[in-house]
Protein backbone atom coordinates (compact mmCIF):
# COMPACT_ATOMS: atom_id res chain seq x y z
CA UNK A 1 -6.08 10.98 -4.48
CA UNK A 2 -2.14 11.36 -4.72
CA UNK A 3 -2.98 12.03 -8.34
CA UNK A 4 -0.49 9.99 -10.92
CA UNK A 5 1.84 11.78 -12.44
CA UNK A 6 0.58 14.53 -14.95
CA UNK A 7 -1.90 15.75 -12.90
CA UNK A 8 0.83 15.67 -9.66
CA UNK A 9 3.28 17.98 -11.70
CA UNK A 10 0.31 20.45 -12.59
CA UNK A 11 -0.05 20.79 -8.73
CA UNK A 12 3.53 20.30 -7.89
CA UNK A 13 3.50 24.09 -9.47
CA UNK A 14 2.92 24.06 -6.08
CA UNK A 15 6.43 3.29 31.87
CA UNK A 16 6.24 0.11 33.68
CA UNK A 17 3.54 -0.99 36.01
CA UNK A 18 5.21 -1.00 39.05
CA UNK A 19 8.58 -0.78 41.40
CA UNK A 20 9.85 -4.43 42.16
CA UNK A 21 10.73 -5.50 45.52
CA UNK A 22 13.72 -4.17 47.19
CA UNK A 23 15.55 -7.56 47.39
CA UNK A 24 14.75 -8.02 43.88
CA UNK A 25 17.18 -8.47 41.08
CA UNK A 26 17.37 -5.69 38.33
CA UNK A 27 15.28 -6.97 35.66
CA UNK A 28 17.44 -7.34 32.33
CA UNK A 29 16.79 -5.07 29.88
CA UNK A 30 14.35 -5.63 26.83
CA UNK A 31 15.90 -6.61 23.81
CA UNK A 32 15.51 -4.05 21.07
CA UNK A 33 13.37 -5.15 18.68
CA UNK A 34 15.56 -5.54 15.35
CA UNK A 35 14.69 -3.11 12.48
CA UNK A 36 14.71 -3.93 9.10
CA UNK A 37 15.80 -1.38 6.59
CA UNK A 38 13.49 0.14 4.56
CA UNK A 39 14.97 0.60 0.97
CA UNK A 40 13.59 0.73 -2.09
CA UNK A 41 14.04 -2.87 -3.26
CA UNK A 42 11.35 -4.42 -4.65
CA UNK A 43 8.99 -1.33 -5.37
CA UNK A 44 8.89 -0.40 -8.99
CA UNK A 45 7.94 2.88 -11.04
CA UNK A 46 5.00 2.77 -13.51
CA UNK A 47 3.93 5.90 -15.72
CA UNK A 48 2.32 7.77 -13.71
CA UNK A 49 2.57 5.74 -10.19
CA UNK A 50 3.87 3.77 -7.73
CA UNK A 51 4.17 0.32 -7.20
CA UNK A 52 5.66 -2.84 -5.80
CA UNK A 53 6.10 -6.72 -6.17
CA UNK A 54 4.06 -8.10 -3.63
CA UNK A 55 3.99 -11.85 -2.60
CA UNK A 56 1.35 -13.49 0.02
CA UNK A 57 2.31 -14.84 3.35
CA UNK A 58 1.85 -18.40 0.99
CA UNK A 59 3.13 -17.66 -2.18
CA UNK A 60 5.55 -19.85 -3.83
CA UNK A 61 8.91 -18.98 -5.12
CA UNK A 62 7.93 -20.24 -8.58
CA UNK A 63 4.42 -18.43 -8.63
CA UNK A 64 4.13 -15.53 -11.04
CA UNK A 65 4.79 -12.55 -9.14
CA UNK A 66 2.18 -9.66 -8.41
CA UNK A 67 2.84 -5.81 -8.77
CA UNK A 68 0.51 -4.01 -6.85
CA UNK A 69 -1.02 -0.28 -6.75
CA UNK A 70 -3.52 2.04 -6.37
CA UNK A 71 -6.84 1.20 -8.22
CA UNK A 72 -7.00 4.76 -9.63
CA UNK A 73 -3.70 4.04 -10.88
CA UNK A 74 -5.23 1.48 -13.52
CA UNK A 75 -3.91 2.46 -17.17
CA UNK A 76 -7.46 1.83 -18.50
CA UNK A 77 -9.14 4.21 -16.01
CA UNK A 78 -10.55 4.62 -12.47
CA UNK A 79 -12.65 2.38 -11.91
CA UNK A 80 -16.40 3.05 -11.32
CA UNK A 81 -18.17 3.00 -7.76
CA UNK A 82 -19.37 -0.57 -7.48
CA UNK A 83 -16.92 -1.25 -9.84
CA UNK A 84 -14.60 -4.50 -9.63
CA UNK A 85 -12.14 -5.66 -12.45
CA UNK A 86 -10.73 -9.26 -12.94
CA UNK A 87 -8.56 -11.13 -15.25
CA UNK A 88 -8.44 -8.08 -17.79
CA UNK A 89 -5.48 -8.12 -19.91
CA UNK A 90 -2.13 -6.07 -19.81
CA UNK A 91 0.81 -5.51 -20.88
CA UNK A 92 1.79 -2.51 -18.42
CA UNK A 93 5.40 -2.26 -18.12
CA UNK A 94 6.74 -1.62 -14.14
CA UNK A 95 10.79 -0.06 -13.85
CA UNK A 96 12.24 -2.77 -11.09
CA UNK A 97 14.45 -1.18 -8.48
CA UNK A 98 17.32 -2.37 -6.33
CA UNK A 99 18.00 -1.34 -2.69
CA UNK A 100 19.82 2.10 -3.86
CA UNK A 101 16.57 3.25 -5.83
CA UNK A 102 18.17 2.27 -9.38
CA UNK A 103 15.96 0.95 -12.30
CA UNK A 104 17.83 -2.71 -12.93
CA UNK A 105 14.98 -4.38 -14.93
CA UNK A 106 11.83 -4.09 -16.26
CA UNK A 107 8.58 -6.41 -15.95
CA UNK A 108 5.21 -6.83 -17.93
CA UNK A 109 2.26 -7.59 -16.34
CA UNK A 110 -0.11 -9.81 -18.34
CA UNK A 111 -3.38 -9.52 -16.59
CA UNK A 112 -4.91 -7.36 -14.07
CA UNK A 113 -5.48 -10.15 -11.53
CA UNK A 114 -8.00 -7.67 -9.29
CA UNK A 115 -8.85 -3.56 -9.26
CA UNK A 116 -11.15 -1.97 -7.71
CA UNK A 117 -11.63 1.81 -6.06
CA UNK A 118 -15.15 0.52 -3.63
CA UNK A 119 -14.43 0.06 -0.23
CA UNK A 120 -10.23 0.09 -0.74
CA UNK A 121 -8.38 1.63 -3.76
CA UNK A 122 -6.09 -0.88 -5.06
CA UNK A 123 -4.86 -3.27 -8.16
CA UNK A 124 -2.77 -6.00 -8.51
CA UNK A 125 -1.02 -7.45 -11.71
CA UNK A 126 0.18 -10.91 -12.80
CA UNK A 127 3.62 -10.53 -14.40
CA UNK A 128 5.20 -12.66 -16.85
CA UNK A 129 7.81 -14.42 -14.42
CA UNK A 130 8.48 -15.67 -10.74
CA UNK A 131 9.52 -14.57 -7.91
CA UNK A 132 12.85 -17.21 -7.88
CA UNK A 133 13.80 -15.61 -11.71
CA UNK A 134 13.57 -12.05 -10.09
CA UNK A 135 15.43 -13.31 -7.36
CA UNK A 136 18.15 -15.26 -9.41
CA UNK A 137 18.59 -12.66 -11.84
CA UNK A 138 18.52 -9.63 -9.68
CA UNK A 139 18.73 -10.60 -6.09
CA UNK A 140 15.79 -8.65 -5.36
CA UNK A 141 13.15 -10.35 -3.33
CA UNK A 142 9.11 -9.38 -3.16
CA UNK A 143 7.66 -7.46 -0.43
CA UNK A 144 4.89 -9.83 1.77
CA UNK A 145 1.73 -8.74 2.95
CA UNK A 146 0.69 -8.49 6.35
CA UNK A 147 -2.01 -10.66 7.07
CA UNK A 148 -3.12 -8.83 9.79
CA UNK A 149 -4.58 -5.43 11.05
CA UNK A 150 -1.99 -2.92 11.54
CA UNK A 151 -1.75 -1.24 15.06
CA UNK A 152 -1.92 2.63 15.56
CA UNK A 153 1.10 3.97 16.50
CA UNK A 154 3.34 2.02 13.90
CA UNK A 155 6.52 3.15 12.52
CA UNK A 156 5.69 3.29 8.58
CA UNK A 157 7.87 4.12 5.80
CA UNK A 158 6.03 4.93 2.61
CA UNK A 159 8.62 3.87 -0.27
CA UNK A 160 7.89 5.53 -3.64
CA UNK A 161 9.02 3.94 -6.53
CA UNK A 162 8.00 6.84 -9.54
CA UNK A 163 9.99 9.67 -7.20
CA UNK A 164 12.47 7.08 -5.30
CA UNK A 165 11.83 8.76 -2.36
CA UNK A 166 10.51 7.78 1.19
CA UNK A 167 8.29 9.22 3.47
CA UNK A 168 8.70 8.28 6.87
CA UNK A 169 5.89 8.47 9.65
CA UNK A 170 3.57 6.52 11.98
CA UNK A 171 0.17 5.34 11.69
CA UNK A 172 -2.09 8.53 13.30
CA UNK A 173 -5.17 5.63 13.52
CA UNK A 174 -7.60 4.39 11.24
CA UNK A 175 -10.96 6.11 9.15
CA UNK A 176 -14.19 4.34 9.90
CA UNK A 177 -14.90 5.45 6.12
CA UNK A 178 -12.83 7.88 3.62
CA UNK A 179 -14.55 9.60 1.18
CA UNK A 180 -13.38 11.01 -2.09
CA UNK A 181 -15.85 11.91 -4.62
CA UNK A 182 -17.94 9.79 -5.47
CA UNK A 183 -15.55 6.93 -4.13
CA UNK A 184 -15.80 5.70 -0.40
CA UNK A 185 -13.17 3.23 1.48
CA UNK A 186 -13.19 1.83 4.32
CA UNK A 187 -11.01 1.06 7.60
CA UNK A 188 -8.55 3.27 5.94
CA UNK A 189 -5.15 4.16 7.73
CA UNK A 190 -4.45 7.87 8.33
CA UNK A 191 -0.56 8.77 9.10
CA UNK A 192 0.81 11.91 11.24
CA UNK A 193 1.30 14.83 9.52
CA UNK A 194 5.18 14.07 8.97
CA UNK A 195 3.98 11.58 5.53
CA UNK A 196 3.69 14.18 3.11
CA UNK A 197 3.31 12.33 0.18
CA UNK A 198 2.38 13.96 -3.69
CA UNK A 199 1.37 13.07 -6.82
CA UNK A 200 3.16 10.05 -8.13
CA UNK A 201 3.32 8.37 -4.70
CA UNK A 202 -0.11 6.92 -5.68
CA UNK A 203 0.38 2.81 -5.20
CA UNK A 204 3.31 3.48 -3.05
CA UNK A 205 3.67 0.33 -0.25
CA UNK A 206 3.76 1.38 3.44
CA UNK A 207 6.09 -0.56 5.01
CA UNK A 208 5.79 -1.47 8.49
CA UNK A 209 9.71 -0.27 9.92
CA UNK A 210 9.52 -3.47 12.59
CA UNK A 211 8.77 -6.14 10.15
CA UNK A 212 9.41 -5.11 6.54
CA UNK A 213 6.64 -6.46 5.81
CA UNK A 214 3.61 -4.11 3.77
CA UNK A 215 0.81 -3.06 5.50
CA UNK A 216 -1.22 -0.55 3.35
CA UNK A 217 -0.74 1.14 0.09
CA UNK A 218 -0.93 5.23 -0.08
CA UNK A 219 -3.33 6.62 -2.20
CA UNK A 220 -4.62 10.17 -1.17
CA UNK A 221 -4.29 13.10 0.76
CA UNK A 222 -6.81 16.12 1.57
CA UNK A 223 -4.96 19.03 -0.44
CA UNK A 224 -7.23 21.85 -0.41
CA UNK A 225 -9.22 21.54 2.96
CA UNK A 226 -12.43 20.71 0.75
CA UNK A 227 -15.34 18.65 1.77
CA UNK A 228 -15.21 15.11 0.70
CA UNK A 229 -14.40 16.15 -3.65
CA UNK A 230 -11.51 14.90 -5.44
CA UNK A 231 -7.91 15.43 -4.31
CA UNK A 232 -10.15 16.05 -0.54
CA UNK A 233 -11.00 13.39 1.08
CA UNK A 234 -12.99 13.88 4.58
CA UNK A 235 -13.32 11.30 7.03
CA UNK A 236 -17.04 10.06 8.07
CA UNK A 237 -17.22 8.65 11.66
CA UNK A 238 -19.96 5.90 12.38
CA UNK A 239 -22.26 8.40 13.75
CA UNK A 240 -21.58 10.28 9.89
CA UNK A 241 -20.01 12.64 11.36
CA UNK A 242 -17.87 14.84 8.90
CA UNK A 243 -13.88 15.57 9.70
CA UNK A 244 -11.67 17.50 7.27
CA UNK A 245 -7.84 17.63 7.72
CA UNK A 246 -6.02 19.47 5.12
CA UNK A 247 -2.58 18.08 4.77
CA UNK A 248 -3.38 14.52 6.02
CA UNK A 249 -2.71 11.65 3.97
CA UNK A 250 -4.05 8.17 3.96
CA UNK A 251 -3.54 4.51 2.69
CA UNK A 252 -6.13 1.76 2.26
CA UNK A 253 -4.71 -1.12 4.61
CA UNK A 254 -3.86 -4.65 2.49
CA UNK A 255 -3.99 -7.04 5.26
CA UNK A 256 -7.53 -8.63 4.16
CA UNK A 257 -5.63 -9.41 0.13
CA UNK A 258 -3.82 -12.63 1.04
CA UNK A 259 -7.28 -14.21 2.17
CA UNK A 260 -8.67 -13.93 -1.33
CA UNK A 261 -6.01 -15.62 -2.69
CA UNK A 262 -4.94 -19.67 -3.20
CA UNK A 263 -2.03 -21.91 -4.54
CA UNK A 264 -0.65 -20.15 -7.94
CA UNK A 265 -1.13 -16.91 -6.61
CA UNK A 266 -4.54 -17.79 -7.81
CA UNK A 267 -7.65 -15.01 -7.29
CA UNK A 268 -10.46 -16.62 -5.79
CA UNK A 269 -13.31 -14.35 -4.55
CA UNK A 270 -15.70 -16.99 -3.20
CA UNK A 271 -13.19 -17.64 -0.55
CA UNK A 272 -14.58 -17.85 3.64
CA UNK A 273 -12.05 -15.38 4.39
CA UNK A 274 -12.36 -13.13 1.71
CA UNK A 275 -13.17 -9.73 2.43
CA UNK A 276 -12.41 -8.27 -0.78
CA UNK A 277 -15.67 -6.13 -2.84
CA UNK A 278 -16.66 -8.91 -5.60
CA UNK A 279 -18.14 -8.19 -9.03
């Protein structure tokens, strides 16, 4: 895992299809598509992680925003294998950050809406206020979810709110199943060797560079070139095939979250198109 913080310092101590016809016309050019820049607006820094308000393709403006991160980034402990968490209490504090990477408030969750570490490696908080009071207060706006697969070969941008600092990359392709321990996830995204994230990036969002919008969340990274143990993750092809890459990182993809999910920013597991692991 891109271990949270304490543990992270220990190792920081380390072309086309075909010609057109003469008598044709040039063809206009494409339009570019437009880029949106990436800054760090909207993530936030916990205590040991990374994080970010996160809204739904349907949230409201007056539902109570959602921070999310890594599920091994939970302040009460990784969760077990098998293990899924809802509607626990907290009061975790998140550091709010403008475009320029500056701490301008800070929010309190109040529940831990959904964590888990089987199958993806993620939680999400409930905070005390809305997404228009954020807005209206510090004209900083939630990042959305994709609700769809990513696509291999994205531009990413891995924005980490504990180390302000961004990682930029593309997506390498995807891990029929990552395993880490005794954790395993699956469909995860693995990026080209340029995202080399550490400890502390743990929860960070990855940002698709085309849309803005978030498409995974980091959480690990094979550091040692060990076999499947902690801080090592291997990837196991359908066949079970074993693959270890020292110095690849990965992110669990977020796309399947917003189908789990009703009016309120309400949790609600039992959901058709909800993919999510359930208690």
């Amino acid at each position: 895992m891109n271990k949270p913080l304490l543990a992270a310092l220990a190792a920081l101590v380390i072309t086309g299809a075909g010609a057109a016809p003469a008598i044709a016309a040039p063809a206009p050019e494409k339009a570019a598509p437009v880029i949106q820049a990436v800054t760090f607006a909207g993530t936030v820094s916990l205590s040991n992680c990374s994080g970010s308000v996160v809204r739904l393709p349907a949230s409201a403006d007056t539902d109570p925003a959602l921070v999310m991160t890594n599920g091994h980034c939970l302040e009460t402990g990784f969760p077990e294998p098998g293990e899924v968490i809802t509607g626990q209490s907290s009061s975790r504090t998140f550091g709010l950050l403008n475009s320029a990477g500056t701490k301008v408030a800070t929010l309190r969750a109040n529940q831990v809406v959904y964590s888990t570490m089987t199958d993806t490696d993620v939680t999400i908080y409930r905070t005390t206020t809305t997404y228009a009071a954020i807005k209206n207060s510090y004209g900083i706006g939630a990042l959305t979810l994709q609700d769809t697969h990513p696509a291999a070969g994205t531009a990413i941008t891995v924005v980490s709110g504990y180390w302000k600092r961004t990682y930029a990359c593309s997506i390498d392709g995807f891990v029929h199943r990552l395993k880490e321990g005794d954790w395993t996830w699956k469909d995860s995204v693995r990026y080209t060797s340029a995202c080399q994230t550490i400890g502390g990036t743990s929860g960070s969002p990855v940002i698709d560079n085309a849309t803005g919008k978030v498409v995974a969340v980091n959480n690990t990274g094979n550091e040692e070139g060990q076999r499947c143990t902690v801080n090592n993750p291997c990837e196991v092809d359908e066949s079970g095939a074993v693959t270890v890459r020292q110095g690849i990182n990965y992110a669990e993809e977020t796309y399947g979250i917003p189908g789990c999910f009703t009016t309120g920013n309400r949790l609600d597991l039992s959901l058709s198109g909800c993919t999510l692991p359930k208690p």
